[in-house]
PDB file of N, CA and C in Angstrom:
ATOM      1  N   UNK A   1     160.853   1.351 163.734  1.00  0.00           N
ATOM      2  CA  UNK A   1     161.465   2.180 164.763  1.00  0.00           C
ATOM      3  C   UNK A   1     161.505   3.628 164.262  1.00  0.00           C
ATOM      4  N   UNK A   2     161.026   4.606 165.181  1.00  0.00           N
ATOM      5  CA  UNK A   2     161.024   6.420 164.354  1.00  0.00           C
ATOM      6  C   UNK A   2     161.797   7.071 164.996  1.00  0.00           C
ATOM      7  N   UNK A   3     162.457   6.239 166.030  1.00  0.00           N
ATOM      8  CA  UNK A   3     163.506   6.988 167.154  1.00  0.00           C
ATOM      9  C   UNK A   3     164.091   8.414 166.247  1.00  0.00           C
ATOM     10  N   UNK A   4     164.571   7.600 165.020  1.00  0.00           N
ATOM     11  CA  UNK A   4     165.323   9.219 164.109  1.00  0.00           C
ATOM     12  C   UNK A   4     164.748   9.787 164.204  1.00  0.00           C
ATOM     13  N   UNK A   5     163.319   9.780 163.608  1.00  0.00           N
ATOM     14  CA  UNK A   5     162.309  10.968 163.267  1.00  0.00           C
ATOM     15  C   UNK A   5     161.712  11.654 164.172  1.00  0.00           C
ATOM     16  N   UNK A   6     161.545  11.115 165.595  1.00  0.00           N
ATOM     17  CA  UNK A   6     161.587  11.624 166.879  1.00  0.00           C
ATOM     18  C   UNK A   6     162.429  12.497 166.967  1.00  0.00           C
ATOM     19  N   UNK A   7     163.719  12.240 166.970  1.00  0.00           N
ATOM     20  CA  UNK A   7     164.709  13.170 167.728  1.00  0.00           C
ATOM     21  C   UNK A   7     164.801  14.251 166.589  1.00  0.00           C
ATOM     22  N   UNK A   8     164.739  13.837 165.342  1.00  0.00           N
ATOM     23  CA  UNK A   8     164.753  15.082 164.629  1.00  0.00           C
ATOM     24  C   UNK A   8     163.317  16.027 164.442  1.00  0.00           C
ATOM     25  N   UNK A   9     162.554  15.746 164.929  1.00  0.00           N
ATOM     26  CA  UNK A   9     161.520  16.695 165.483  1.00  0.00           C
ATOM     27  C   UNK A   9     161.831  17.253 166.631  1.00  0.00           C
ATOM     28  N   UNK A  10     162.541  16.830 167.421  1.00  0.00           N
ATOM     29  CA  UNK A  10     162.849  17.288 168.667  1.00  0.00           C
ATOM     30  C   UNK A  10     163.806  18.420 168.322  1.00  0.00           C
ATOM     31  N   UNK A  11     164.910  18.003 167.403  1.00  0.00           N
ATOM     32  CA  UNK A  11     166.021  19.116 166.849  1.00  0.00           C
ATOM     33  C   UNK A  11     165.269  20.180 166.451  1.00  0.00           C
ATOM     34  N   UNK A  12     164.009  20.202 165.615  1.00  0.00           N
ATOM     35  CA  UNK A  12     163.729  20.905 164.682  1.00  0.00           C
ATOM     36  C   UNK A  12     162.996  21.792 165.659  1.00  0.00           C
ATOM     37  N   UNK A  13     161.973  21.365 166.482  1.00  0.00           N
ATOM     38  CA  UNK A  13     161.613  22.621 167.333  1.00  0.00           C
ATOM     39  C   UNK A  13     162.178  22.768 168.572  1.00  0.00           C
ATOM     40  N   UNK A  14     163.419  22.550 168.455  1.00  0.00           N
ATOM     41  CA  UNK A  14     164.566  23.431 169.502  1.00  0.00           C
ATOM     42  C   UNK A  14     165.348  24.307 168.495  1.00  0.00           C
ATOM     43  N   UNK A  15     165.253  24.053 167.535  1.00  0.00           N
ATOM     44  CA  UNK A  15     166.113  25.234 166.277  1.00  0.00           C
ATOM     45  C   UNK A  15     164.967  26.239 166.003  1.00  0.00           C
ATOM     46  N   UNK A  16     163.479  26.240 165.803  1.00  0.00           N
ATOM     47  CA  UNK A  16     162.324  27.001 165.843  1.00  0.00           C
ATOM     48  C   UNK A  16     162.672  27.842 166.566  1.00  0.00           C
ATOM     49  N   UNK A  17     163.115  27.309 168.086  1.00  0.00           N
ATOM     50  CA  UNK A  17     162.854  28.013 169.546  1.00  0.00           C
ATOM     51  C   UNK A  17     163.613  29.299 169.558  1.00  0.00           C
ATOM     52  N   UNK A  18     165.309  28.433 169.375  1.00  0.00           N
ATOM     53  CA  UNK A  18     166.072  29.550 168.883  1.00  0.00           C
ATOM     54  C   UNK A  18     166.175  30.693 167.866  1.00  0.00           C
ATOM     55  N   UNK A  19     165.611  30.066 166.504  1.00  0.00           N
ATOM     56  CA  UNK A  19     165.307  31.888 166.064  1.00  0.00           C
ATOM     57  C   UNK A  19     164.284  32.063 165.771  1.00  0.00           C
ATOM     58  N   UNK A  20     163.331  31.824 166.882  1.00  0.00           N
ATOM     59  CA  UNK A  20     162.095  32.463 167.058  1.00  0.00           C
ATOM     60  C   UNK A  20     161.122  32.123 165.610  1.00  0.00           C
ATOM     61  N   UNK A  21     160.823  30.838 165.589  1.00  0.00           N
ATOM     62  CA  UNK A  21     160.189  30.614 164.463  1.00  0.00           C
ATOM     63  C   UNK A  21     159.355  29.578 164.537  1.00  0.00           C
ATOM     64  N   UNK A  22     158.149  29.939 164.117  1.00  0.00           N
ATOM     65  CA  UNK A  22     156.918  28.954 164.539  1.00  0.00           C
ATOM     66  C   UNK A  22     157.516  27.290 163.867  1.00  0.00           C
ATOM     67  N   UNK A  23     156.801  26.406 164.853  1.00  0.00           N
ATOM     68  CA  UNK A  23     157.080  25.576 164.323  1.00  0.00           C
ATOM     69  C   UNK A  23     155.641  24.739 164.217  1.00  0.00           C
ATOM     70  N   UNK A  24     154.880  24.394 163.570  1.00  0.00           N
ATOM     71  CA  UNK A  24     153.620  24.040 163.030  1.00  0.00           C
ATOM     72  C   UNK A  24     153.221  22.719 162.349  1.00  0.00           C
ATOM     73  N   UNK A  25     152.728  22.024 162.666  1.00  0.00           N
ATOM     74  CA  UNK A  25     152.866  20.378 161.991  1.00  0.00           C
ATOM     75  C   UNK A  25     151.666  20.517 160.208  1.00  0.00           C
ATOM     76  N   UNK A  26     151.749  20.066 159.295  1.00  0.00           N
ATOM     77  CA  UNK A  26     150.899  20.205 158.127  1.00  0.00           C
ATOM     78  C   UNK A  26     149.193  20.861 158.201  1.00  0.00           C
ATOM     79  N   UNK A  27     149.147  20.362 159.182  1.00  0.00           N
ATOM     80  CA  UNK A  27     147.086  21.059 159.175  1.00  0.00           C
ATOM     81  C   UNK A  27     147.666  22.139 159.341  1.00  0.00           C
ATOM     82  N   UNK A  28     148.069  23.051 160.078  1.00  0.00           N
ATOM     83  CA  UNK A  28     147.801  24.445 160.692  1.00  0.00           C
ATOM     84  C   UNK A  28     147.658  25.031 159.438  1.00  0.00           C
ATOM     85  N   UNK A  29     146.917  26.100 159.340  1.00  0.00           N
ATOM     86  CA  UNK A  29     147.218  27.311 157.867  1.00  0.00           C
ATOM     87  C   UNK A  29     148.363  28.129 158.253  1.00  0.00           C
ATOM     88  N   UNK A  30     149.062  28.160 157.009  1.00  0.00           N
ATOM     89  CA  UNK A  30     150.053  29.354 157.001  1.00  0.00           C
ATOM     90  C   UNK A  30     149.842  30.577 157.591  1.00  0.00           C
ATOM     91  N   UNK A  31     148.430  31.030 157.118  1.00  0.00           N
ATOM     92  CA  UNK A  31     148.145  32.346 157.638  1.00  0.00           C
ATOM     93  C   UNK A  31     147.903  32.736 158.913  1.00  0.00           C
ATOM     94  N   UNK A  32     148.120  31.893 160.089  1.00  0.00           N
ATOM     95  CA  UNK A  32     148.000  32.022 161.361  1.00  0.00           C
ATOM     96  C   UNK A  32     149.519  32.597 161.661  1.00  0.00           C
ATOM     97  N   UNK A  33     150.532  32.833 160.542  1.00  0.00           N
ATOM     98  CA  UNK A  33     151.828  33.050 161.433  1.00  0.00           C
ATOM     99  C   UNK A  33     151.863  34.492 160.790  1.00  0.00           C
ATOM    100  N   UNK A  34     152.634  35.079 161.329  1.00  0.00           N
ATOM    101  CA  UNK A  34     152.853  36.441 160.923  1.00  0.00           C
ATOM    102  C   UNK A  34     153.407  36.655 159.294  1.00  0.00           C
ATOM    103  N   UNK A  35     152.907  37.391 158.496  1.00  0.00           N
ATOM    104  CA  UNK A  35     153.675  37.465 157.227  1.00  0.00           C
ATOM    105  C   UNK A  35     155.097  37.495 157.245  1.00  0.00           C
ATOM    106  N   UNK A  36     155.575  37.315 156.418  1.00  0.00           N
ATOM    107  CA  UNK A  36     157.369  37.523 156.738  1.00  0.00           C
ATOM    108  C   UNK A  36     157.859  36.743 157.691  1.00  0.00           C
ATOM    109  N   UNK A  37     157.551  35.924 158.460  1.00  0.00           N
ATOM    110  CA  UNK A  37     158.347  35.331 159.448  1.00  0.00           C
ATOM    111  C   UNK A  37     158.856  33.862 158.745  1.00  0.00           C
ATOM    112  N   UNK A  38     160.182  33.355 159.124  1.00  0.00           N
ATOM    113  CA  UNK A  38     160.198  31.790 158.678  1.00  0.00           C
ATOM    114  C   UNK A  38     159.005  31.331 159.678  1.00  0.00           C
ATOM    115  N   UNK A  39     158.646  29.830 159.253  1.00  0.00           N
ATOM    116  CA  UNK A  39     158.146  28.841 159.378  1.00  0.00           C
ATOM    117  C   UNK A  39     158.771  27.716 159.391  1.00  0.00           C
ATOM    118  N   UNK A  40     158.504  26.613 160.474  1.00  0.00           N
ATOM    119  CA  UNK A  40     159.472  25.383 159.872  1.00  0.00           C
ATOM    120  C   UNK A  40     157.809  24.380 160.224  1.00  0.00           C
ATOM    121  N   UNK A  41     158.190  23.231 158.958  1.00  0.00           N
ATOM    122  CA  UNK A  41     156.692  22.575 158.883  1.00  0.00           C
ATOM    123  C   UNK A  41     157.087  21.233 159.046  1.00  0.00           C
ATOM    124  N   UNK A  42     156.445  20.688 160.095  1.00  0.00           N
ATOM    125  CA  UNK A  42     156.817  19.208 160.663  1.00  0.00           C
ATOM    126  C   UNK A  42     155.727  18.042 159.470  1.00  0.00           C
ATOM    127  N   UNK A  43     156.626  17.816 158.565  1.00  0.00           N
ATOM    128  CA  UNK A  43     156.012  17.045 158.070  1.00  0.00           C
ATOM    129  C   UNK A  43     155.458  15.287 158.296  1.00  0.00           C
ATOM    130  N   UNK A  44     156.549  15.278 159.117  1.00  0.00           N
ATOM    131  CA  UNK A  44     156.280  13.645 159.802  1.00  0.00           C
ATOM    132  C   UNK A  44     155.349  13.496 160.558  1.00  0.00           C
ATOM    133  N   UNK A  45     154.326  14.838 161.307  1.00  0.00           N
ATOM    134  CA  UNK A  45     153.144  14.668 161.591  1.00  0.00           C
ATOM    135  C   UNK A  45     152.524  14.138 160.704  1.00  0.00           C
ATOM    136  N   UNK A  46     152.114  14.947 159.370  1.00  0.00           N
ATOM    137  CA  UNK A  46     151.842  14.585 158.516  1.00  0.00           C
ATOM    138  C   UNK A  46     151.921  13.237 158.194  1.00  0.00           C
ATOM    139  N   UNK A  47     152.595  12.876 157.981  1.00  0.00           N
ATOM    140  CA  UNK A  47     152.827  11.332 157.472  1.00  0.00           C
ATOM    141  C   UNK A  47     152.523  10.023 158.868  1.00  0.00           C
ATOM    142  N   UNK A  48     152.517  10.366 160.226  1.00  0.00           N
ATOM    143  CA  UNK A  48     152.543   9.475 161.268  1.00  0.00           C
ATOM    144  C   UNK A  48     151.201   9.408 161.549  1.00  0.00           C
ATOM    145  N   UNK A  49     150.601  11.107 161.895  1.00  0.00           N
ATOM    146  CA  UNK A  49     149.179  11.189 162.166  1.00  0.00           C
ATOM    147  C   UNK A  49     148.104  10.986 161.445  1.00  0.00           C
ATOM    148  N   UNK A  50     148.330  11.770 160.175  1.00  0.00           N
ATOM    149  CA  UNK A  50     147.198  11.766 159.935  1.00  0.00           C
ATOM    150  C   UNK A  50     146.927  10.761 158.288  1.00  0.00           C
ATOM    151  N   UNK A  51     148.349  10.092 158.180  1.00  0.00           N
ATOM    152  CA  UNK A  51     148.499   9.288 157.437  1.00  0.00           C
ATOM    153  C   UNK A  51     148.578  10.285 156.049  1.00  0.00           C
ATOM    154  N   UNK A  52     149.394   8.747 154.866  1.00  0.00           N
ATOM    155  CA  UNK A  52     149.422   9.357 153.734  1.00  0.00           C
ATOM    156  C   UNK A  52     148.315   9.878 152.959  1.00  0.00           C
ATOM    157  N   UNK A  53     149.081  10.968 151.873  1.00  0.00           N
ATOM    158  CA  UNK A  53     147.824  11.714 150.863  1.00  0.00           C
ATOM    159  C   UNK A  53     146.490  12.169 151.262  1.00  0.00           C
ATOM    160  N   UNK A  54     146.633  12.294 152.992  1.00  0.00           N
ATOM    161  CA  UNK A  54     145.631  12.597 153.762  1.00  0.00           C
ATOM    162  C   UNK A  54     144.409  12.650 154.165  1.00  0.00           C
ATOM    163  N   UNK A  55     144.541  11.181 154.122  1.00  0.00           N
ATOM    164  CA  UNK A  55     143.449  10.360 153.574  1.00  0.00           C
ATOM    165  C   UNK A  55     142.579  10.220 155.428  1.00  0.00           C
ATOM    166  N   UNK A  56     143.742  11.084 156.831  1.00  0.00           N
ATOM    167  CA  UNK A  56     142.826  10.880 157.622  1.00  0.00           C
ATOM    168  C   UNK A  56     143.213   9.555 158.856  1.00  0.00           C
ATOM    169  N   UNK A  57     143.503   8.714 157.869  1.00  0.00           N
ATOM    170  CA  UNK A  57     144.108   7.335 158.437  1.00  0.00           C
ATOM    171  C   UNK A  57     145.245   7.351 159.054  1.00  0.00           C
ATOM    172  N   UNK A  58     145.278   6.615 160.542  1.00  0.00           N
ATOM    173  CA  UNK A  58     146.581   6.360 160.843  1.00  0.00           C
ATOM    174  C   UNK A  58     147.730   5.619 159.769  1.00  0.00           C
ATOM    175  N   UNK A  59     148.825   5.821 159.990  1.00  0.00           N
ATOM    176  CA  UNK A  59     149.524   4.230 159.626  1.00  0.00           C
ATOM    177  C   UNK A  59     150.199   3.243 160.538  1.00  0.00           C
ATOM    178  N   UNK A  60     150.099   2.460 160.635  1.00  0.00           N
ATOM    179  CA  UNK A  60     150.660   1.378 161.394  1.00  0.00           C
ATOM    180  C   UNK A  60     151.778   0.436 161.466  1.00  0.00           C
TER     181      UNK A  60
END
């Protein structure tokens, strides 16, 4: 069940929204955001999509 990890992605880019801060899942490059700005980095993409040590693979 990821219901948590759902809703706390959901928290996390509604807190982005509010102070204006990209919110970006692991692929994107850093350098697409403005220097100096926070960043917040959805790592559970990472880990749901594109699977561990990024190897590419779902997990199931």
């Amino acid at each position: 069940n990821r219901s948590y990890f759902e809703a706390l992605e959901v928290k996390a880019e509604k807190m982005a929204k509010k102070y204006d801060c990209a919110f970006v899942d692991n692929e994107m490059p850093y350098g697409r955001v403005p220097q100096g700005h926070p960043v917040i980095v959805d790592y559970f993409y990472h880990e749901e999509i594109r699977g561990t040590e990024n190897t590419g693979k779902r997990n199931r």
